[in-house]
Protein backbone atom coordinates (compact mmCIF):
# COMPACT_ATOMS: atom_id res chain seq x y z
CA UNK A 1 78.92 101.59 116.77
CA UNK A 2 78.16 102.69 113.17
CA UNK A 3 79.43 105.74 111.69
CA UNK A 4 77.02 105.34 108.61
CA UNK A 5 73.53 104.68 109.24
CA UNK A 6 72.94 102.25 105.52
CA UNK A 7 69.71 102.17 106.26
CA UNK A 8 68.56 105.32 105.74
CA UNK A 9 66.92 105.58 102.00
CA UNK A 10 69.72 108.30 101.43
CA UNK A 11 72.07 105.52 100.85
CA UNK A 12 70.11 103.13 98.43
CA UNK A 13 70.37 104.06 95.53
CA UNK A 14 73.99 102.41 94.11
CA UNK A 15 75.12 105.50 92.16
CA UNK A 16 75.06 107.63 95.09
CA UNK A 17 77.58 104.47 96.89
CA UNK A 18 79.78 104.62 93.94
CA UNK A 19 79.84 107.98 93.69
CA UNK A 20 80.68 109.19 97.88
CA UNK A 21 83.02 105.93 97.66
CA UNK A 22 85.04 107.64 94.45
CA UNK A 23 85.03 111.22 95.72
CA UNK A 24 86.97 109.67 98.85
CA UNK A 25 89.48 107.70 96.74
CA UNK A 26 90.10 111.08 94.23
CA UNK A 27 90.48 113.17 97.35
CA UNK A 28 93.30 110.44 98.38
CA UNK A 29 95.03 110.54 95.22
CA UNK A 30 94.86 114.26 95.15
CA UNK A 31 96.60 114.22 98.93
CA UNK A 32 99.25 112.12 98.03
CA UNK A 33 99.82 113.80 94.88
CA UNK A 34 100.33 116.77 96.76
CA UNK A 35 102.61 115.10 99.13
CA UNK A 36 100.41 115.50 101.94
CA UNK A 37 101.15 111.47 103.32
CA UNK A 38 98.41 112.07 106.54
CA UNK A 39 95.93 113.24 105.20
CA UNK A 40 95.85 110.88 102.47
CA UNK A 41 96.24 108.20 104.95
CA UNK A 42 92.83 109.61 106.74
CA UNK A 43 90.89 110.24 103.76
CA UNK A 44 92.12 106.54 102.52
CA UNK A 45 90.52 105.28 105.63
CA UNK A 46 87.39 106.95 105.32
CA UNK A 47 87.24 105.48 101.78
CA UNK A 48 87.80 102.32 102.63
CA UNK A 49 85.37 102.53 104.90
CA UNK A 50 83.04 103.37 103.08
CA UNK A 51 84.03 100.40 100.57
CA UNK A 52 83.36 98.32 103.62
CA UNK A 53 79.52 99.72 104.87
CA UNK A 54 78.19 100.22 101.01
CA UNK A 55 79.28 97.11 98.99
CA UNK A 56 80.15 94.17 101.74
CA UNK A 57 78.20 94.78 104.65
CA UNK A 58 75.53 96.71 102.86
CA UNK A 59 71.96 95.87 104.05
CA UNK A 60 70.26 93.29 101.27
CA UNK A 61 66.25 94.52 99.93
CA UNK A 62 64.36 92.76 102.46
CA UNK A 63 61.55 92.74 100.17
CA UNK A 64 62.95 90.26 98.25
């Protein structure tokens, strides 16, 4: 089951990757900052898996 679709055009573009990818990993240092341990252990999830879906499993161009 896939929680992102990567193949919508939404998600081509790299800086838009980078960027929802880094918003989740601020918003985990912010929660553990603030001492607030489960929620930064749910937003570290989400941005880890969003490390996963946008750089390792990321669709290649098939026009290539």
């Amino acid at each position: 089951m896939k929680i992102v679709d990567t193949r919508h055009p939404f998600y081509r573009p790299l800086w838009r990757r980078v960027a929802i990818t880094g918003f989740c990993m601020l918003w985990t240092a912010f929660e553990l900052w603030q001492g607030n341990h489960g929620w930064a252990v749910i937003v570290g999830g989400m941005a880890a898996l969003c490390a996963y879906e946008f750089f390792i499993a990321f669709p290649k161009d098939d026009d290539a």
